[in-house]
Protein backbone atom coordinates (compact mmCIF):
# COMPACT_ATOMS: atom_id res chain seq x y z
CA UNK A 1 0.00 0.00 0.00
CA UNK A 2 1.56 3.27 -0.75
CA UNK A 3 0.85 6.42 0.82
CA UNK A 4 1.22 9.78 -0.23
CA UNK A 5 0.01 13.26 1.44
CA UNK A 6 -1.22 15.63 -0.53
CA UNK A 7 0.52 19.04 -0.84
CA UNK A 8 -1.70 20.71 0.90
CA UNK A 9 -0.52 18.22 4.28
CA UNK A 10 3.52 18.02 3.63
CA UNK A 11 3.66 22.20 3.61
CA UNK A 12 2.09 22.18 6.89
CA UNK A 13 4.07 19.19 8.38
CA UNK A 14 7.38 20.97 7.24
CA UNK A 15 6.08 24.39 8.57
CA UNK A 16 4.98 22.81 12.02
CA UNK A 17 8.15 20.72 12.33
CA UNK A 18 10.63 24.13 10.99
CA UNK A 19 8.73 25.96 13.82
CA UNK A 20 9.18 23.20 16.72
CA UNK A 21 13.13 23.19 15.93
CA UNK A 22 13.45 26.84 15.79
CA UNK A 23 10.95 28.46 18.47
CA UNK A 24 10.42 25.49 20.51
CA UNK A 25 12.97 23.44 21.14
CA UNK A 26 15.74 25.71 21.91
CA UNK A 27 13.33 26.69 25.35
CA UNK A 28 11.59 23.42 25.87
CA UNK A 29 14.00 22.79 28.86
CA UNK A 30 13.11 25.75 29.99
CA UNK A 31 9.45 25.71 30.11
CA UNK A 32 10.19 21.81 31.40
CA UNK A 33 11.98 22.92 34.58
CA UNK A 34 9.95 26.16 34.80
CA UNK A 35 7.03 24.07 34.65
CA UNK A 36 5.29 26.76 32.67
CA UNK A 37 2.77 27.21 30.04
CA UNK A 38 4.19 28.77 27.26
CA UNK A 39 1.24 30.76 25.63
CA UNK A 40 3.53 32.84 23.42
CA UNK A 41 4.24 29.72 21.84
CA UNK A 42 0.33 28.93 21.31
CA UNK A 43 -0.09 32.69 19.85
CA UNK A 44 2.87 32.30 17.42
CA UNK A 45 0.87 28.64 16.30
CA UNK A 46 -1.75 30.81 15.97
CA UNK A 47 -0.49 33.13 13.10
CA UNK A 48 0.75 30.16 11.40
CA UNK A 49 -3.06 29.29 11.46
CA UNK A 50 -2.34 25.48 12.53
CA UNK A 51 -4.21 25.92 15.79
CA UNK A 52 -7.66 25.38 14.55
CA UNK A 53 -7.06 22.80 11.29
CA UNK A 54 -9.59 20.52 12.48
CA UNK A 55 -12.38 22.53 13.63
CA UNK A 56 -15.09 23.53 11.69
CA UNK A 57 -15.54 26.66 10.27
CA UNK A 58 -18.90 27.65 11.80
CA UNK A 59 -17.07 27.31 14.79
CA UNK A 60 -14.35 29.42 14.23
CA UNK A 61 -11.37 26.87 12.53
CA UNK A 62 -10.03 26.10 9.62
CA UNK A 63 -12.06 23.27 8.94
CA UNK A 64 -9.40 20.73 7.41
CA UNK A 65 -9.45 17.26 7.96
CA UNK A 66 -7.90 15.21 10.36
């Protein structure tokens, strides 16, 4: 069986993973030993406009699948 994403699904894999290695893991320690909630990092996830892919849009996401 082969798979294959669609386009649509590898840009925002290699957009989410690009962001993880450059604004999240160089402070995940941090925010480990802080034991903090780091809602600068939900905002930022925000304006990449990932937060909400699988909501509807009558709700207020993106409504993509899952």
């Amino acid at each position: 069986m082969e798979f294959t994403l669609p386009a649509e699904h590898r840009h925002v894999r290699t957009a989410v993973r690009e962001f993880a290695e450059d604004e999240i893991a160089p402070i995940a320690q941090d925010i480990e030993d802080e034991e903090r909630f780091p809602a600068e990092i939900f905002d930022q996830l925000g304006e990449l406009d990932v937060m909400g892919v699988p909501i509807d849009e009558r709700w207020g996401g993106l409504g993509g699948d899952q």
